[in-house]
Each structure stands twice: as C-alpha cells, then as structure tokens.
Protein backbone atom coordinates (compact mmCIF):
# COMPACT_ATOMS: atom_id res chain seq x y z
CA UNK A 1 10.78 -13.26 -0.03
CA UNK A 2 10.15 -9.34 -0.63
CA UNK A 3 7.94 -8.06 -3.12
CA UNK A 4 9.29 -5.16 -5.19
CA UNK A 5 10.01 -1.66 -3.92
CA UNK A 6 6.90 0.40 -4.87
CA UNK A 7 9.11 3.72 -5.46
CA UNK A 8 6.46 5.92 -6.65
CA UNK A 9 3.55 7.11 -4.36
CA UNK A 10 0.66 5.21 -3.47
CA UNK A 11 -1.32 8.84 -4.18
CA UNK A 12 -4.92 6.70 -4.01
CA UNK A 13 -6.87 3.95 -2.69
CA UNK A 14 -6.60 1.80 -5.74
CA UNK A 15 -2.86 1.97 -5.88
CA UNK A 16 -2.96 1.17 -2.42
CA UNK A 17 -4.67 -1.88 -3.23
CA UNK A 18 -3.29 -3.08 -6.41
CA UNK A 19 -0.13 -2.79 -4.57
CA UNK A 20 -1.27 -4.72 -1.63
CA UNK A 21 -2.96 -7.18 -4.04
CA UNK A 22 0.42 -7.63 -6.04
CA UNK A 23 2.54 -8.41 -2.92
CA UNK A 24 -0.06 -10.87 -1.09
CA UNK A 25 0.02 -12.98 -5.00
CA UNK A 26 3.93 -12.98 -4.75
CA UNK A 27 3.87 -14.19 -1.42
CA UNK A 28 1.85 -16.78 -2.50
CA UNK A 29 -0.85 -15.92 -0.55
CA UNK A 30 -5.20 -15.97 -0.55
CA UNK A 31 -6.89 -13.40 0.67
CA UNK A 32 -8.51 -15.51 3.09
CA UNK A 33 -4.97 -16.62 4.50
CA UNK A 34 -4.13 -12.60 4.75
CA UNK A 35 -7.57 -12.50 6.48
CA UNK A 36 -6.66 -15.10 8.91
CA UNK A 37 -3.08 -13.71 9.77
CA UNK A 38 -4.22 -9.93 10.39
CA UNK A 39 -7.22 -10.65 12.07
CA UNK A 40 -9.91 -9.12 9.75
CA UNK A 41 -12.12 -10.21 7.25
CA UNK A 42 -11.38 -11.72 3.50
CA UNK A 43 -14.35 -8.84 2.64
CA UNK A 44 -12.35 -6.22 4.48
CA UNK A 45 -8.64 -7.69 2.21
CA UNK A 46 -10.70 -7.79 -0.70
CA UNK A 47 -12.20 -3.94 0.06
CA UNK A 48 -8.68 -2.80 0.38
CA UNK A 49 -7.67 -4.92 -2.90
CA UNK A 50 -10.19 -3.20 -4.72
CA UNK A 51 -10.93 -0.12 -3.06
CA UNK A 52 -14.53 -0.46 -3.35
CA UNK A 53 -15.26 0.51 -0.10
CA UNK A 54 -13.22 2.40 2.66
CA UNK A 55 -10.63 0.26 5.35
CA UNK A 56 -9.31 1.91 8.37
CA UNK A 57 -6.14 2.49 8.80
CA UNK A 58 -6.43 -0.35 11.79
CA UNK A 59 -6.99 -2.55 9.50
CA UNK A 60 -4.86 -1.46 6.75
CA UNK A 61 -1.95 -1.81 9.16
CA UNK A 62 -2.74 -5.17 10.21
CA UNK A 63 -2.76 -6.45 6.39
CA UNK A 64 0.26 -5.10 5.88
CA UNK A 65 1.82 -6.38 8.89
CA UNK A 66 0.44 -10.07 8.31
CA UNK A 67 1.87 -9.27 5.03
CA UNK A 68 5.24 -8.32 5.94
CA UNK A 69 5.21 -4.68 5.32
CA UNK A 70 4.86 -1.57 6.58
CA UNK A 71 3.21 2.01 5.74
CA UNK A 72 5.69 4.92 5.63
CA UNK A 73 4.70 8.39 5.75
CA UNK A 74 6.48 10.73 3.61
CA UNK A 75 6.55 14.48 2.35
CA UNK A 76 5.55 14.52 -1.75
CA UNK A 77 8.78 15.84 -3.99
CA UNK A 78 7.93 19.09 -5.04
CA UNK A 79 10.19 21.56 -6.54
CA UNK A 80 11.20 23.87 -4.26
CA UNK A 81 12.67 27.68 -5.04
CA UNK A 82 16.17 26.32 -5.47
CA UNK A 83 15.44 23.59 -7.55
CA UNK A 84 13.34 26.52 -9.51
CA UNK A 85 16.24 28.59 -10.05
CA UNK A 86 17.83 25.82 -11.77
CA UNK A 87 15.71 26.16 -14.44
CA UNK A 88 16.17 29.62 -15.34
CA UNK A 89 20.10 29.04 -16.03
C-alpha cells in the first residue's frame, strides 16, 4: 500500500517530516520498526519526524527506502517570461 502523492514541495524540514511521519502511520508502522529496517536510530526517525534536529541525507535516504519511497529532485515552478506575457493580454 502507497501513501498519497505529496504534489506540492517539501520546501522545509518539517514538511519533510510530517510527510515522512504521515506515510510510516499509513503503513502501519513504529518508528522503531522504520529504525530497524533502515538501519538508524528511532532518535534519528523521530529527528526527521520532527525536525528538531538535523538528519543527513544518508540517513534520510535510508528511511525512505525502508519506507518504500524515494527523494526526487526537482526544479521549483516559477513563471517564466512566456508565461509572463500571458498576463499582459
């Protein structure tokens, strides 16, 4: 089972985490069984969760992985001069 698409940007650490926190909960999941399946910490899934503190990217990868998901890097939408010129009409 697949948690739902998160379609807008994870701009920060706490969406980050509330994100991560929402999809380990529909899986079913502790953070202590995330822990155990990626290799790190319940402390370092509950950092993430909560963004208290900062997780490396290592890590972060390996929750989401034990998790079932990945981390896609894409360019932000911004308007660009066409979609600028559109306006003026």
């Amino acid at each position: 089972m697949h948690s739902a698409n998160f379609r807008t940007g994870l701009t920060n650490s706490t969406r980050l985490g509330r994100a991560v926190r929402q999809i380990r909960k529909e899986q079913g999941l502790t953070q202590a069984q995330v822990a155990e399946a990626s290799g790190v910490s319940r402390l370092c899934v509950r950092d993430l969760e909560t963004a208290n503190r900062s997780v490396g990217s290592a890590n972060i990868i390996r929750i989401l992985k034990a998790l079932e998901h990945e981390l896609v890097i894409r360019p932000r939408h911004t308007p660009n001069m066409a979609d600028r010129a559109g306006d003026n009409r």
